[in-house]
Protein backbone atom coordinates (compact mmCIF):
# COMPACT_ATOMS: atom_id res chain seq x y z
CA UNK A 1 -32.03 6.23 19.54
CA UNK A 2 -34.38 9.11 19.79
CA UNK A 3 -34.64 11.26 23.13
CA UNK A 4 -37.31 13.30 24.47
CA UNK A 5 -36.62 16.43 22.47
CA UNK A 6 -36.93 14.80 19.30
CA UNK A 7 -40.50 13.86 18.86
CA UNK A 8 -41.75 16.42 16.57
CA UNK A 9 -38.30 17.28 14.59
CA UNK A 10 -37.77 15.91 11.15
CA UNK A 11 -34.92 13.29 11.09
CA UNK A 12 -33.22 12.87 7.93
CA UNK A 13 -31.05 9.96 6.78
CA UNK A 14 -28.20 12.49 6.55
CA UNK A 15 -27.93 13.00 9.87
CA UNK A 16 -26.96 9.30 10.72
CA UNK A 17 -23.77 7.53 10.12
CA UNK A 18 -23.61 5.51 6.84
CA UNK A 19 -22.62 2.24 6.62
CA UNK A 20 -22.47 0.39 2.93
CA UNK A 21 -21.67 -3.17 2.24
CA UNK A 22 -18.81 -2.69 -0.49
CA UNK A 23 -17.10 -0.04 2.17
CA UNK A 24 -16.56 -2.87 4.91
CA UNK A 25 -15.72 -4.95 1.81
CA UNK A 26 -13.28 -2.64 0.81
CA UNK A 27 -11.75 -2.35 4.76
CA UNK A 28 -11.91 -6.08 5.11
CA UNK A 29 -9.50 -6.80 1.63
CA UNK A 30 -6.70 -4.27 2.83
CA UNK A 31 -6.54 -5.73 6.44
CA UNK A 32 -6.54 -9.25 4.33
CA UNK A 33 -4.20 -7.78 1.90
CA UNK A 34 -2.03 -6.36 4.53
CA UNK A 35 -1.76 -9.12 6.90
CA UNK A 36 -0.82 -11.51 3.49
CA UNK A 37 2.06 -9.08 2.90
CA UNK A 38 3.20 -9.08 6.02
CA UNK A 39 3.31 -12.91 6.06
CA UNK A 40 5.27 -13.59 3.05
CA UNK A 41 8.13 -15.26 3.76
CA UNK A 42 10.85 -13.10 1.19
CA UNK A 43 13.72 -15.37 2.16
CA UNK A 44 15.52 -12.91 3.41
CA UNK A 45 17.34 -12.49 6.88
CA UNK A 46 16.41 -8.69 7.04
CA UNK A 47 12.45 -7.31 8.20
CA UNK A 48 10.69 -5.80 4.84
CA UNK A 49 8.32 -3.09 6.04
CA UNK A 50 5.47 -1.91 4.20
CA UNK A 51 3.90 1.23 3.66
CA UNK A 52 1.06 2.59 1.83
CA UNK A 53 0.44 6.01 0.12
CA UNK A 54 -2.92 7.05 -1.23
CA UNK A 55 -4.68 6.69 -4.81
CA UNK A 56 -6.99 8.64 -6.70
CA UNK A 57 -10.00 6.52 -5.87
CA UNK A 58 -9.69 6.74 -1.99
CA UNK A 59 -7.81 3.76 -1.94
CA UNK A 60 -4.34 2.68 -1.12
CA UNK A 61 -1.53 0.85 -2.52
CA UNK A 62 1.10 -0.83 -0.80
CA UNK A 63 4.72 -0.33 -1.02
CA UNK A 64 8.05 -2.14 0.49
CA UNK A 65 10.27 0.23 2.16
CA UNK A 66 13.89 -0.96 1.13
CA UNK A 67 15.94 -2.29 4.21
CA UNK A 68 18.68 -0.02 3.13
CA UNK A 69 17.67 3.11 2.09
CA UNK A 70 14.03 3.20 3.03
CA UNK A 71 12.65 4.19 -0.20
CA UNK A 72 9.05 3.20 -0.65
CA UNK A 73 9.67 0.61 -3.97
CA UNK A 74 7.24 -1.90 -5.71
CA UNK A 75 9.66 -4.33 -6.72
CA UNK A 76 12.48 -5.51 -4.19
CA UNK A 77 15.95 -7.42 -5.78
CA UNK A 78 17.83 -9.79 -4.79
CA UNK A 79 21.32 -8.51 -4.90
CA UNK A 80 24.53 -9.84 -3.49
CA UNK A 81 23.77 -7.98 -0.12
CA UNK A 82 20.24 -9.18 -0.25
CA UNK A 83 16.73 -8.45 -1.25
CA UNK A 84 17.11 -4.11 -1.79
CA UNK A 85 15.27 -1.31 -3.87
CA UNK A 86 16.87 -1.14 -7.58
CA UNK A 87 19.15 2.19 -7.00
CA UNK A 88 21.02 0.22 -3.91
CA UNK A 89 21.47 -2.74 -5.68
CA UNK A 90 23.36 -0.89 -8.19
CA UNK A 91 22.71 -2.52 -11.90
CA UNK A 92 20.86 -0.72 -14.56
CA UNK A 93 18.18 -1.80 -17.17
CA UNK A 94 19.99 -3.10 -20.34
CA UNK A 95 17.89 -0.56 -22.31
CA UNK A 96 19.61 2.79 -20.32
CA UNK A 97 23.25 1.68 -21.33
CA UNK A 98 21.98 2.13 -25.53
CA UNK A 99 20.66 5.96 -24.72
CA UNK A 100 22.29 8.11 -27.63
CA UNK A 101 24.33 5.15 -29.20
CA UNK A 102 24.18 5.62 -32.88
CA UNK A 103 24.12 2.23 -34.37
């Protein structure tokens, strides 16, 4: 809205706030995204958090926070003490136990 003291100044398109279709496109599918996480019933007793951490194109990529160490992981196990982050679960990829085994 212009006021009294600025008839006669030039207004530039830089001095208003910007607002583009793909940016509320791009809010509107991580409050969908997050809200569908945070829905999914895991089968497990326990709350999953979530948390996010920052990518190189401004965006953001979601994480689960393991119920017993809180380590931010992307893939959650289901061990014998329920779902948890790889390291608490204890078991190793096949592949590691063959490091420096001459066959």
């Amino acid at each position: 809205m212009l006021k009294a003291n600025d008839y006669g100044k030039i207004l530039t398109l830089e001095s208003l706030r910007k607002i583009t279709i793909d940016s509320l496109v791009r809010l509107a599918r991580l409050e969908v995204k997050k809200r569908y996480l945070e829905s999914v019933d895991l089968g497990s007793d326990r709350k999953i958090d979530l948390t996010t951490s920052r990518i190189a194109n401004g965006g953001s990529r979601y994480w689960f926070l393991c119920p017993d160490c809180q380590r931010r992981s992307g893939v959650l196990y289901q061990g014998p003490n329920g779902l948890t982050c790889r390291i608490c679960v204890g078991y190793r990829y096949r592949s590691s136990r063959y490091k420096g085994m001459v066959s």
